[in-house]
PDB file of N, CA and C in Angstrom:
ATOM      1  N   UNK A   1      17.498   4.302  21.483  1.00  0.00           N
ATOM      2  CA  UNK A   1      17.272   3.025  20.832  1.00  0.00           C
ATOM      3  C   UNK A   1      16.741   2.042  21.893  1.00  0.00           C
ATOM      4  N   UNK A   2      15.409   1.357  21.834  1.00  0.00           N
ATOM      5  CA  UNK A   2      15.462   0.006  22.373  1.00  0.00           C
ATOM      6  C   UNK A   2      16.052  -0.995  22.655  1.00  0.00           C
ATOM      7  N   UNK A   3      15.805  -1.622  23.360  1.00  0.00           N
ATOM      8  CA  UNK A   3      16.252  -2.949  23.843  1.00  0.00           C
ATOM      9  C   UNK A   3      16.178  -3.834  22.464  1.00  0.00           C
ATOM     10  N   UNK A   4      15.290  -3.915  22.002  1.00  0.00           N
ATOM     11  CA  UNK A   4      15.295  -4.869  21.329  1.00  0.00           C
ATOM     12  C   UNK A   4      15.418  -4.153  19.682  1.00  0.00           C
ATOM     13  N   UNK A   5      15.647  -2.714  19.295  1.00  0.00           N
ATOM     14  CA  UNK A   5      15.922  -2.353  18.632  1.00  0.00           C
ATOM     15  C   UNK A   5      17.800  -2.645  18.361  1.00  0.00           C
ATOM     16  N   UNK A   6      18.589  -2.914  19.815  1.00  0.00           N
ATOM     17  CA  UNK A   6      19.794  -2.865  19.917  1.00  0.00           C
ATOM     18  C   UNK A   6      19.867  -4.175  19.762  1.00  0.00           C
ATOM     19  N   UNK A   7      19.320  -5.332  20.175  1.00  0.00           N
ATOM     20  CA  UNK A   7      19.448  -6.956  19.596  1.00  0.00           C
ATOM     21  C   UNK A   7      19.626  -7.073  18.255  1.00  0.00           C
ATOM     22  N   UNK A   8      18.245  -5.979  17.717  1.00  0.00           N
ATOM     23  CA  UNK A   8      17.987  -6.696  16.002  1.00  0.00           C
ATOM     24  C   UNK A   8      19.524  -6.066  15.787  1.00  0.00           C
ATOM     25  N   UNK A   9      19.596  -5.028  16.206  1.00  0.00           N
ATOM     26  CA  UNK A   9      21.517  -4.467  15.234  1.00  0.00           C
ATOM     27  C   UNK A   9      22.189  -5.571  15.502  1.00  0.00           C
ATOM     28  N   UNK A  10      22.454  -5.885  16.815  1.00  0.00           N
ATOM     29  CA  UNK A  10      23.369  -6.773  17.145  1.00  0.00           C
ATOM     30  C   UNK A  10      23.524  -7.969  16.438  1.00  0.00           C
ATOM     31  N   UNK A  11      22.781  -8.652  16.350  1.00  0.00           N
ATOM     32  CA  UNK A  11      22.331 -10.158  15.289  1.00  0.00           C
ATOM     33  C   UNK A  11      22.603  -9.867  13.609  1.00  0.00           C
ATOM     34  N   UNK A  12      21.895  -8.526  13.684  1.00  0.00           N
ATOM     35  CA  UNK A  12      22.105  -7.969  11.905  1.00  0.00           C
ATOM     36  C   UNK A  12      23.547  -8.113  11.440  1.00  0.00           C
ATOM     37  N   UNK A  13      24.418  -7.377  12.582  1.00  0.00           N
ATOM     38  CA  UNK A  13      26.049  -7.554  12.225  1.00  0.00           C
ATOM     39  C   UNK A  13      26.407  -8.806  12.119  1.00  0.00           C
ATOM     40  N   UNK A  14      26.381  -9.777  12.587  1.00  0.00           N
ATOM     41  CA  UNK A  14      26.962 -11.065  12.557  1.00  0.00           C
ATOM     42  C   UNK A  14      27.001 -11.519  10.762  1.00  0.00           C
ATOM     43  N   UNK A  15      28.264 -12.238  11.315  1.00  0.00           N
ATOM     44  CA  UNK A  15      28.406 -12.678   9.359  1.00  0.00           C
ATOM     45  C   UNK A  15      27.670 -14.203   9.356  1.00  0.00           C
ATOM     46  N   UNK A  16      27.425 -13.894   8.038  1.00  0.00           N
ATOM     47  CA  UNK A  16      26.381 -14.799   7.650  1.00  0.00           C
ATOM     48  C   UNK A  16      26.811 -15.863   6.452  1.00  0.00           C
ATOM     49  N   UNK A  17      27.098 -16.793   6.400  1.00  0.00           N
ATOM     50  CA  UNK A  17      27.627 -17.530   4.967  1.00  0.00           C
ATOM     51  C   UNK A  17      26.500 -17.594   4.310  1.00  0.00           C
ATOM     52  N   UNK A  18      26.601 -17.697   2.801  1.00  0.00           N
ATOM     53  CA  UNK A  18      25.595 -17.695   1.870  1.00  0.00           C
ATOM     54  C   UNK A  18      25.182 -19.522   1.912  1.00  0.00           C
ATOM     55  N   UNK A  19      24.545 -20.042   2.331  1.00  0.00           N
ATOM     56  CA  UNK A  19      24.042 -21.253   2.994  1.00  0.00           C
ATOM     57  C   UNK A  19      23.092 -21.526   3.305  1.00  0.00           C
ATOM     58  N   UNK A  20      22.347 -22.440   2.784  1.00  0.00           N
ATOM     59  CA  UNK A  20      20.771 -22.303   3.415  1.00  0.00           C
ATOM     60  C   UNK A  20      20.996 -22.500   5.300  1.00  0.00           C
ATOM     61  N   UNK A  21      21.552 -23.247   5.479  1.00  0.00           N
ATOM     62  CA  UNK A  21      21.387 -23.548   7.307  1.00  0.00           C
ATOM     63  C   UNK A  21      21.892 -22.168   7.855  1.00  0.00           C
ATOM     64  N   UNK A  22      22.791 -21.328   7.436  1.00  0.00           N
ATOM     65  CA  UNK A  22      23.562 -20.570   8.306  1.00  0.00           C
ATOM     66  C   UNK A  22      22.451 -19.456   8.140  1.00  0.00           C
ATOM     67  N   UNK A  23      21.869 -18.919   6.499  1.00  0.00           N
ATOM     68  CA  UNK A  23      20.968 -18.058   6.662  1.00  0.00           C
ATOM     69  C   UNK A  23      19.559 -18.652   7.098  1.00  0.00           C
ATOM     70  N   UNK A  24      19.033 -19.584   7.105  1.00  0.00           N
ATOM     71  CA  UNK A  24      17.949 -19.785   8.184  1.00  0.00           C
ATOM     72  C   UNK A  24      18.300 -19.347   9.839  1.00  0.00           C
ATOM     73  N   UNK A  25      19.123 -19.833  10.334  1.00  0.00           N
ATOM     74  CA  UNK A  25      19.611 -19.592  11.508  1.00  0.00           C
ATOM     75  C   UNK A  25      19.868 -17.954  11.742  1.00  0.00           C
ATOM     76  N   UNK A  26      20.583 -17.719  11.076  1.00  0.00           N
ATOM     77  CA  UNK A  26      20.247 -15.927  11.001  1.00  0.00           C
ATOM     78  C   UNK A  26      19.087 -15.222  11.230  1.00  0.00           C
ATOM     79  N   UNK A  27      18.050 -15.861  10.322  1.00  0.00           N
ATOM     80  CA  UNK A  27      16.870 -15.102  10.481  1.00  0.00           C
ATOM     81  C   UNK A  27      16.091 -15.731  11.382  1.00  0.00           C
ATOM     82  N   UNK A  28      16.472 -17.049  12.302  1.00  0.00           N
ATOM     83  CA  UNK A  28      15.638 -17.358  13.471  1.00  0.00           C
ATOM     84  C   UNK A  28      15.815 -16.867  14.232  1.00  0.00           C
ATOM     85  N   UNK A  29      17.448 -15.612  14.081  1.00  0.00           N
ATOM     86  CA  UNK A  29      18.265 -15.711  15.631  1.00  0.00           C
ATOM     87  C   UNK A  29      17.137 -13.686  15.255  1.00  0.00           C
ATOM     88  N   UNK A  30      16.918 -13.069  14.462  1.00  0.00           N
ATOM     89  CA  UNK A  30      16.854 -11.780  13.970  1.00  0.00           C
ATOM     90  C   UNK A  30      15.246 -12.396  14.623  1.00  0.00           C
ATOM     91  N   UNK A  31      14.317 -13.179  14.345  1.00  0.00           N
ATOM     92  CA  UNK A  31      13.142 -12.939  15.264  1.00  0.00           C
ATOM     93  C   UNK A  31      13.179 -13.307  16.245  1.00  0.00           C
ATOM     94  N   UNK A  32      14.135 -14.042  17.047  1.00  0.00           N
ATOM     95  CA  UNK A  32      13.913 -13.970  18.348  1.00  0.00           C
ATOM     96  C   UNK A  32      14.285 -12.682  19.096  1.00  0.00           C
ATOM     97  N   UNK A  33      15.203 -12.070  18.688  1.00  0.00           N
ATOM     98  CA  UNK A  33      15.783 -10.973  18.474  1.00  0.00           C
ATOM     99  C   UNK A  33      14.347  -9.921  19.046  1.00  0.00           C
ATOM    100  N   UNK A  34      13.401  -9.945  17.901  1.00  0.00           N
ATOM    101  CA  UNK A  34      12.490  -8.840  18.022  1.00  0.00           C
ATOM    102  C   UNK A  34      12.285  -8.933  16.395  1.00  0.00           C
ATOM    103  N   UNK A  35      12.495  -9.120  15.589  1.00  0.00           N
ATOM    104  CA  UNK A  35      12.482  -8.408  14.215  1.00  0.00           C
ATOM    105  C   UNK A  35      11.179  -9.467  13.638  1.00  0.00           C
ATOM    106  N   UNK A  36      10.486  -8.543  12.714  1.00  0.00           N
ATOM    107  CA  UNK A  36       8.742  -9.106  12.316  1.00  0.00           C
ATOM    108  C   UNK A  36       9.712  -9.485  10.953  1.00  0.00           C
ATOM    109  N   UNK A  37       8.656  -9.747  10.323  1.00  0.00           N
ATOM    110  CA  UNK A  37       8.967 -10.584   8.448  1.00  0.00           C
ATOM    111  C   UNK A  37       9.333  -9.350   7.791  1.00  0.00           C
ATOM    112  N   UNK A  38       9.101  -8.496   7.829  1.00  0.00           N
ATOM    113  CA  UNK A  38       9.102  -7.442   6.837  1.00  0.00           C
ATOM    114  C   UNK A  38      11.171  -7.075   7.088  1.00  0.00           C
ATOM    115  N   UNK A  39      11.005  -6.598   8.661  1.00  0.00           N
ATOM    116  CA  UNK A  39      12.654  -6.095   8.601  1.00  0.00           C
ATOM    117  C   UNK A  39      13.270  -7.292   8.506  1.00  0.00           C
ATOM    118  N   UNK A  40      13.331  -8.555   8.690  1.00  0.00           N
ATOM    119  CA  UNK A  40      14.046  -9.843   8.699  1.00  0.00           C
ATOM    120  C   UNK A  40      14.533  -9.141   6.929  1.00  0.00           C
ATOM    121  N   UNK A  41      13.347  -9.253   6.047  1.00  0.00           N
ATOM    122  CA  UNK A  41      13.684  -9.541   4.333  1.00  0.00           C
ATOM    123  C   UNK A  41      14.422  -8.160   4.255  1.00  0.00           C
ATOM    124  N   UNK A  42      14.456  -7.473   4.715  1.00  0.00           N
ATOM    125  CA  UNK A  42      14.915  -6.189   4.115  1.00  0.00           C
ATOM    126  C   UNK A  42      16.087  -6.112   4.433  1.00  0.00           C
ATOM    127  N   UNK A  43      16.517  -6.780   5.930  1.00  0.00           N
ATOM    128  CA  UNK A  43      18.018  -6.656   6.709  1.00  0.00           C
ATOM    129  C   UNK A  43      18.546  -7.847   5.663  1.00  0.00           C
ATOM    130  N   UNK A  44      18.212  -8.729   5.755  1.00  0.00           N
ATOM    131  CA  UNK A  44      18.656  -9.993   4.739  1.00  0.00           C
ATOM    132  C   UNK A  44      19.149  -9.660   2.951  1.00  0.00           C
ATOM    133  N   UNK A  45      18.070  -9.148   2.919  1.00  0.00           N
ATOM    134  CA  UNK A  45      18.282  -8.719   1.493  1.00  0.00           C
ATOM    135  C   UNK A  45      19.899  -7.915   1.415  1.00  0.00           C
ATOM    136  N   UNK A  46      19.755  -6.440   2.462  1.00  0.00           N
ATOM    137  CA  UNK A  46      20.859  -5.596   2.617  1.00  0.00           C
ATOM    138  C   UNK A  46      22.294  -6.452   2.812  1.00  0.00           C
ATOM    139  N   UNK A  47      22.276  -7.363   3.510  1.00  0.00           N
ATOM    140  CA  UNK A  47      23.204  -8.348   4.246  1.00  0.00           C
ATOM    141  C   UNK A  47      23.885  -9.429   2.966  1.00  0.00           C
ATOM    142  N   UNK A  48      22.954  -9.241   2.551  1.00  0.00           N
ATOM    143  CA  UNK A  48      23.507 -10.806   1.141  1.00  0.00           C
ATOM    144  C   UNK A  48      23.665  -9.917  -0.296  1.00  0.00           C
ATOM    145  N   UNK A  49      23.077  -8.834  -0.600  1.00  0.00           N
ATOM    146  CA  UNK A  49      23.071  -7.823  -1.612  1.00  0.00           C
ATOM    147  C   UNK A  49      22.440  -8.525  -2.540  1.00  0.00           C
ATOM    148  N   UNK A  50      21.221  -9.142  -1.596  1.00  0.00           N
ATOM    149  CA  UNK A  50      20.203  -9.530  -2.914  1.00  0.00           C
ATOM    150  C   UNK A  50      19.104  -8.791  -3.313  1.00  0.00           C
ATOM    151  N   UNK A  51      17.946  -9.224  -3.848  1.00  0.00           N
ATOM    152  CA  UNK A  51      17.059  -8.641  -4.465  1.00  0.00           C
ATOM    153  C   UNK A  51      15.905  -8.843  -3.445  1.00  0.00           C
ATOM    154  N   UNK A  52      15.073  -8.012  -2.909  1.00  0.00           N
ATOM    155  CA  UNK A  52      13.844  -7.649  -2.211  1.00  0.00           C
ATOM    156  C   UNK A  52      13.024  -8.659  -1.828  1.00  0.00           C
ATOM    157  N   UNK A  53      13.100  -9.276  -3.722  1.00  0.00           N
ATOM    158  CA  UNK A  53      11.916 -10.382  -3.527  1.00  0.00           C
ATOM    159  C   UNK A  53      12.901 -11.477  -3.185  1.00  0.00           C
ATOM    160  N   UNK A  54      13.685 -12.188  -4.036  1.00  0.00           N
ATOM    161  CA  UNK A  54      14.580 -13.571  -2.665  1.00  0.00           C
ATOM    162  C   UNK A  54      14.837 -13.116  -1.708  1.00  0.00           C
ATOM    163  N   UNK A  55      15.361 -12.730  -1.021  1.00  0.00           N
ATOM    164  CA  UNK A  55      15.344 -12.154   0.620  1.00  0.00           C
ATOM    165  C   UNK A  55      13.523 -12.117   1.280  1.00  0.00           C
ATOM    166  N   UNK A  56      12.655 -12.585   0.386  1.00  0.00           N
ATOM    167  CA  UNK A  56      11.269 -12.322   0.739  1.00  0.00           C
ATOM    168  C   UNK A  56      10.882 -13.675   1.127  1.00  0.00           C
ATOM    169  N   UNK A  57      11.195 -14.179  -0.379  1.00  0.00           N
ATOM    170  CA  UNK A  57      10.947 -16.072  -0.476  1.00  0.00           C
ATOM    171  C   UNK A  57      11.998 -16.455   0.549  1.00  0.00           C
ATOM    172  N   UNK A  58      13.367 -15.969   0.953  1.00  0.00           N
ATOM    173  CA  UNK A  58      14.192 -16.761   1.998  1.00  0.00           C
ATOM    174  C   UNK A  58      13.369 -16.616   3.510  1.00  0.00           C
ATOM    175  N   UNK A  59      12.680 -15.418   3.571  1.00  0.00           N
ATOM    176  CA  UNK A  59      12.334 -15.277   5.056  1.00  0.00           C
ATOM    177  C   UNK A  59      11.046 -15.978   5.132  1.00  0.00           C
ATOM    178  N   UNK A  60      10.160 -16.007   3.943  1.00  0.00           N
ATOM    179  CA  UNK A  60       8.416 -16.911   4.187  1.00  0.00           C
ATOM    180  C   UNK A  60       8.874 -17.943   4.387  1.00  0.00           C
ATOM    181  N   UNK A  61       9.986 -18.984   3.332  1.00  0.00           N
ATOM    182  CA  UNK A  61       9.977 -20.076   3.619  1.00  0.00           C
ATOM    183  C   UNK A  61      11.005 -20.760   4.708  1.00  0.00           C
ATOM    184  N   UNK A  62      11.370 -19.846   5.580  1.00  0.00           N
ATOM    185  CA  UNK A  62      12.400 -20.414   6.904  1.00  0.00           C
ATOM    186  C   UNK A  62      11.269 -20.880   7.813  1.00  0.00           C
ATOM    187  N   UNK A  63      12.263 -21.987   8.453  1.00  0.00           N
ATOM    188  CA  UNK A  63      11.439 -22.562   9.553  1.00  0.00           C
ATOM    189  C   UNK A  63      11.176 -21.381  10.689  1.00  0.00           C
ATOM    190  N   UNK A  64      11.691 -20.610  11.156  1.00  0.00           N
ATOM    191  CA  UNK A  64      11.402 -19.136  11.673  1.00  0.00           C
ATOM    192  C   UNK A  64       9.628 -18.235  11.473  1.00  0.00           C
ATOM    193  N   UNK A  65       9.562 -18.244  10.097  1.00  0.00           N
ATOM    194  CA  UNK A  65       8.465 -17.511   9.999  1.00  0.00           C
ATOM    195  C   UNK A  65       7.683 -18.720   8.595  1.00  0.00           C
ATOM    196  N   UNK A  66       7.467 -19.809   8.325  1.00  0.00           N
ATOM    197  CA  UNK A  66       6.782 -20.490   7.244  1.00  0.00           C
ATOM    198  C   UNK A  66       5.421 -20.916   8.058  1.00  0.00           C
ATOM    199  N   UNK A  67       5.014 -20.730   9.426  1.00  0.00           N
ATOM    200  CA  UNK A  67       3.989 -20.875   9.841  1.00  0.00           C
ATOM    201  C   UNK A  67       2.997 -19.948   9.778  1.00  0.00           C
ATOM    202  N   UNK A  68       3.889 -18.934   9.693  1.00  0.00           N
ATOM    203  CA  UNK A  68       2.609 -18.019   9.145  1.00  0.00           C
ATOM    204  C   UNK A  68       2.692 -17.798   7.908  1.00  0.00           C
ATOM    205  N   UNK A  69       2.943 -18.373   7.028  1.00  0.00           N
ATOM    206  CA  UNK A  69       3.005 -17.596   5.876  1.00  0.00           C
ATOM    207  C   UNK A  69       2.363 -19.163   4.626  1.00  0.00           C
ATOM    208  N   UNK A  70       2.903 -20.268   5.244  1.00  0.00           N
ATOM    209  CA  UNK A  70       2.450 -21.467   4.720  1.00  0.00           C
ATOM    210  C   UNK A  70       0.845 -22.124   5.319  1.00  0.00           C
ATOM    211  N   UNK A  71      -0.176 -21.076   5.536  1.00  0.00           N
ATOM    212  CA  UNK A  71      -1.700 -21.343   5.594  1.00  0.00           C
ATOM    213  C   UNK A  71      -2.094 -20.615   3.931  1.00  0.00           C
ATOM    214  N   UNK A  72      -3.762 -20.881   3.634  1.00  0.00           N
ATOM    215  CA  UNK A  72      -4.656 -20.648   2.877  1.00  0.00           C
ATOM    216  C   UNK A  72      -4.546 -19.274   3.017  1.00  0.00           C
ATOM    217  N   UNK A  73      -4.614 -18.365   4.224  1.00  0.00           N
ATOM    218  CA  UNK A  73      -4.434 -17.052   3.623  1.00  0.00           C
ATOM    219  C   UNK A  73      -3.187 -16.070   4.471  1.00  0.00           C
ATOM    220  N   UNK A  74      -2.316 -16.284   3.772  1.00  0.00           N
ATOM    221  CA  UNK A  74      -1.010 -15.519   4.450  1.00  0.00           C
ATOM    222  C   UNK A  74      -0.779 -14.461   5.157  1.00  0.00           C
ATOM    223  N   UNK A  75      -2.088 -13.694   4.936  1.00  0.00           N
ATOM    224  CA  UNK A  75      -2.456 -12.141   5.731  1.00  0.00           C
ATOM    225  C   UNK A  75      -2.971 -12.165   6.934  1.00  0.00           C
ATOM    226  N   UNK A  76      -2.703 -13.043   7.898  1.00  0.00           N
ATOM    227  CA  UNK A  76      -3.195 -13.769   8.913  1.00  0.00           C
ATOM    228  C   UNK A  76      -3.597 -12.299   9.650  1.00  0.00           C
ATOM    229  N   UNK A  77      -4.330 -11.990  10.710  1.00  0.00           N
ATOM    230  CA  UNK A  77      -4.680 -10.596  11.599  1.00  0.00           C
ATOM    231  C   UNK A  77      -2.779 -10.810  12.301  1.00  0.00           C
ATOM    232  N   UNK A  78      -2.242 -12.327  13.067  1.00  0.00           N
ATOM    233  CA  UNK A  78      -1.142 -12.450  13.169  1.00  0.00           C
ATOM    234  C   UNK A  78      -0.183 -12.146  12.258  1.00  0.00           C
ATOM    235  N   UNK A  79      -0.384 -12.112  11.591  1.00  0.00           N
ATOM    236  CA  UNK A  79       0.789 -11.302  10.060  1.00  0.00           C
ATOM    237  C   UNK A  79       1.099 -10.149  10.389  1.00  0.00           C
ATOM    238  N   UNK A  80      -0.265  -9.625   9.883  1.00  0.00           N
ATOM    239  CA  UNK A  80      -0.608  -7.853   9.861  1.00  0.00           C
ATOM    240  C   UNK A  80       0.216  -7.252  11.294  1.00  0.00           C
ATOM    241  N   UNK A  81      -0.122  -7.999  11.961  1.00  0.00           N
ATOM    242  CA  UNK A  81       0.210  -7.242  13.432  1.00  0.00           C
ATOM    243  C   UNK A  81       1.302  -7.111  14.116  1.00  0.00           C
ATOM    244  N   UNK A  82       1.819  -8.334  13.622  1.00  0.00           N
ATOM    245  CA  UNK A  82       3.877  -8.482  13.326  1.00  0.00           C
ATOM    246  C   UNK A  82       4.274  -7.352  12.701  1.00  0.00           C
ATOM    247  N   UNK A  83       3.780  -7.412  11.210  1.00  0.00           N
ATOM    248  CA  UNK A  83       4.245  -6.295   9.929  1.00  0.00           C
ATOM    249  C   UNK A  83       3.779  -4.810  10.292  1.00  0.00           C
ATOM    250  N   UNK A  84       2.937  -4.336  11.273  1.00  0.00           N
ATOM    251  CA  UNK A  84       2.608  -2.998  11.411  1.00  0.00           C
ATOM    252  C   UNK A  84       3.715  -2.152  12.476  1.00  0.00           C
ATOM    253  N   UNK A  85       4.742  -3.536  12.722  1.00  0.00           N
ATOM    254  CA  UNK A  85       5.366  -2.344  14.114  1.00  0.00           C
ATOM    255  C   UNK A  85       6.333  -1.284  13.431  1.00  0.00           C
ATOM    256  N   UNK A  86       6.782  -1.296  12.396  1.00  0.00           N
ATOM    257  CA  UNK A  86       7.887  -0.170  11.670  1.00  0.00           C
ATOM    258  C   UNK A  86       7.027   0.448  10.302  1.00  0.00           C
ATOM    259  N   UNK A  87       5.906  -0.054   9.921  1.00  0.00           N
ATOM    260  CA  UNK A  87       5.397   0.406   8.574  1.00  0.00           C
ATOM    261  C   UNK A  87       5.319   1.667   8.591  1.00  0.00           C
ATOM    262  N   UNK A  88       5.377   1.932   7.252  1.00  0.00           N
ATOM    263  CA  UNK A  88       4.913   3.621   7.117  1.00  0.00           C
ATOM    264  C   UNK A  88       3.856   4.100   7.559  1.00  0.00           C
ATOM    265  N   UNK A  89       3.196   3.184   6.846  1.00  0.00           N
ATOM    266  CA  UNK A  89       1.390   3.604   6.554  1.00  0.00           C
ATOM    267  C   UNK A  89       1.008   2.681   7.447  1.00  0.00           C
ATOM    268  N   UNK A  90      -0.347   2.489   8.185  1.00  0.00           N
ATOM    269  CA  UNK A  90      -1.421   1.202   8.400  1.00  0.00           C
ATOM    270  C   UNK A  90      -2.715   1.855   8.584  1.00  0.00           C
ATOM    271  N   UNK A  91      -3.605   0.822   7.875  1.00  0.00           N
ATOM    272  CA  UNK A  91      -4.980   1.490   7.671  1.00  0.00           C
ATOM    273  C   UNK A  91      -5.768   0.718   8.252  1.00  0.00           C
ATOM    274  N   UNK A  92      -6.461   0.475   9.214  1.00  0.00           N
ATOM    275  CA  UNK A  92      -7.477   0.231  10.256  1.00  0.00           C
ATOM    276  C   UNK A  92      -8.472   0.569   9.771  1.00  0.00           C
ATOM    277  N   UNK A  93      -9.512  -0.660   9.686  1.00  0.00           N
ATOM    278  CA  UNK A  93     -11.052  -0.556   9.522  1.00  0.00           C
ATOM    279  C   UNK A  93     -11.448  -1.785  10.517  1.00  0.00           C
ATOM    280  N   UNK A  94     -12.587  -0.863  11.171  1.00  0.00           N
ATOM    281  CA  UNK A  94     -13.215  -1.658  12.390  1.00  0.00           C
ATOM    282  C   UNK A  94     -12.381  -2.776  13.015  1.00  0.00           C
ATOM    283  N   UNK A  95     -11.188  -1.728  13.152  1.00  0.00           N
ATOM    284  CA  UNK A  95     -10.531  -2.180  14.716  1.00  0.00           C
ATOM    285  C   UNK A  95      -9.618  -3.400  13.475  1.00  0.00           C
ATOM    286  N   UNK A  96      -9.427  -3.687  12.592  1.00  0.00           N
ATOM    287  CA  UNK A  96      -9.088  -4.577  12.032  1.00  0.00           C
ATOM    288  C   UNK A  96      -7.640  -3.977  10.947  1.00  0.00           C
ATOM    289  N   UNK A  97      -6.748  -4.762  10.888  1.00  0.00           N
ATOM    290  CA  UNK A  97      -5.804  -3.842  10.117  1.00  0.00           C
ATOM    291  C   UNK A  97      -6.201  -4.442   8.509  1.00  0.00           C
ATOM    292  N   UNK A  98      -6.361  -3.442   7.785  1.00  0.00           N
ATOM    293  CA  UNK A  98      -6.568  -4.001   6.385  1.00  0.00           C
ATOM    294  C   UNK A  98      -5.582  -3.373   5.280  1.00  0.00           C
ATOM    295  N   UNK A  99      -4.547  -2.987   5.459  1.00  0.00           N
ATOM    296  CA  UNK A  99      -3.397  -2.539   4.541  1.00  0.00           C
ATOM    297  C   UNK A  99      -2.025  -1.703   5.624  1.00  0.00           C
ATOM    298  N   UNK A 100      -0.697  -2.092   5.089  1.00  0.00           N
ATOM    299  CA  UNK A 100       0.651  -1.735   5.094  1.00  0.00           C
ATOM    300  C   UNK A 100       1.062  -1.567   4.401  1.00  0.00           C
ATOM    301  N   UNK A 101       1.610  -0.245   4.475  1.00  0.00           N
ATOM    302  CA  UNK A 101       2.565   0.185   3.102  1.00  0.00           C
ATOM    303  C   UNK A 101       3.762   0.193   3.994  1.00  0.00           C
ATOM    304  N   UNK A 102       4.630  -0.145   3.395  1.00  0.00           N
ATOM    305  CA  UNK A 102       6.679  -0.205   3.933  1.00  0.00           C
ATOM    306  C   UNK A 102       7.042   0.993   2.440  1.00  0.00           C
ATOM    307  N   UNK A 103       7.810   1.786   2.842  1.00  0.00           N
ATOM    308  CA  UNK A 103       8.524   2.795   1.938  1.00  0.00           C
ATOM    309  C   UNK A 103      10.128   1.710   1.546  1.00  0.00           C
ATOM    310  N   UNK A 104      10.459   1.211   0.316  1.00  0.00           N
ATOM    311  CA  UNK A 104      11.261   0.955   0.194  1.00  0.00           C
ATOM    312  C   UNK A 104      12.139   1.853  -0.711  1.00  0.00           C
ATOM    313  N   UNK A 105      13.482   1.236  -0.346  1.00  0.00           N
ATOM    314  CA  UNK A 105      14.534   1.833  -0.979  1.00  0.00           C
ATOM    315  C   UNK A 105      14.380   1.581  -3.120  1.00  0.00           C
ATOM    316  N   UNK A 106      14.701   2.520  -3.575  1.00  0.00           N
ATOM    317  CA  UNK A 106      14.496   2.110  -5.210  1.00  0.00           C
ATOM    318  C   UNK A 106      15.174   0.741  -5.536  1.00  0.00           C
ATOM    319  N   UNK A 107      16.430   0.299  -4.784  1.00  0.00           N
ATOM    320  CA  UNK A 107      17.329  -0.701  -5.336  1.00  0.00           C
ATOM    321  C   UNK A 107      16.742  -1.767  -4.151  1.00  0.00           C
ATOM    322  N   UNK A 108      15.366  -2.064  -3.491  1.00  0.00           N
ATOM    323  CA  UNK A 108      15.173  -3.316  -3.032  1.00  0.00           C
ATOM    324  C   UNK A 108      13.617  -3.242  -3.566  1.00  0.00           C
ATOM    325  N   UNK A 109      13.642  -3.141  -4.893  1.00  0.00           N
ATOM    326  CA  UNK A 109      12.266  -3.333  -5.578  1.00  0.00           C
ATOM    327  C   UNK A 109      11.846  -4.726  -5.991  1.00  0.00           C
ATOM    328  N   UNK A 110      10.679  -5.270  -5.039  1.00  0.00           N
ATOM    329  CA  UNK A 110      10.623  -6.236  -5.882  1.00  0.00           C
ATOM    330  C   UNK A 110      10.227  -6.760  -7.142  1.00  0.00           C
ATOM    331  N   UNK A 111      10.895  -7.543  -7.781  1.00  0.00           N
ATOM    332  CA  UNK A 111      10.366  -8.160  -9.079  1.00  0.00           C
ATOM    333  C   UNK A 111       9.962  -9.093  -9.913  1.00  0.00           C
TER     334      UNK A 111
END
């Protein structure tokens, strides 16, 4: 395990009150940590036993990650390049990433 694979656990365990300040702070402490947008929503989601997509809207709109995600086009090359370090899939055209697939679990479907 990494260094910073052993942070994101470490931070992941910590209890979290259902709170907007305490879970913002969670997920600021999970990217400084190391963790991109994608595992933030998925650890979050797992952590609160919510649904895929709020755990999605909690992580775009934290002060943590709403800079990238609150421009005209959210797929920033900075997005993509965060979101490709654990993906399943990534598909590269001319040097450029143009799709991620994440394999999710059936019960963090979003809806």
């Amino acid at each position: 395990m990494t260094n910073k694979e052993t942070e994101i656990e470490r931070v992941s365990k910590r209890k979290v009150l259902n709170e907007i300040d305490d879970i913002n702070e969670f997920i600021s402490e999970l990217r400084k940590a190391g963790a991109n947008p994608i595992d933030t929503f998925k650890i979050l989601a797992n952590k609160l036993t919510i649904n895929a997509g709020l755990a999605f809207d909690m992580t775009r709109n934290s002060p943590a990650w709403s800079h990238i995600f609150n421009v005209d086009n959210p797929f920033t090359q900075d997005f993509l390049d965060l979101a490709r370090e654990n993906a399943d899939e990534v598909e590269i055209k001319d040097g450029k990433i143009v799709g991620i697939t994440y394999k999710l679990d059936d019960d963090s479907k979003i809806d």
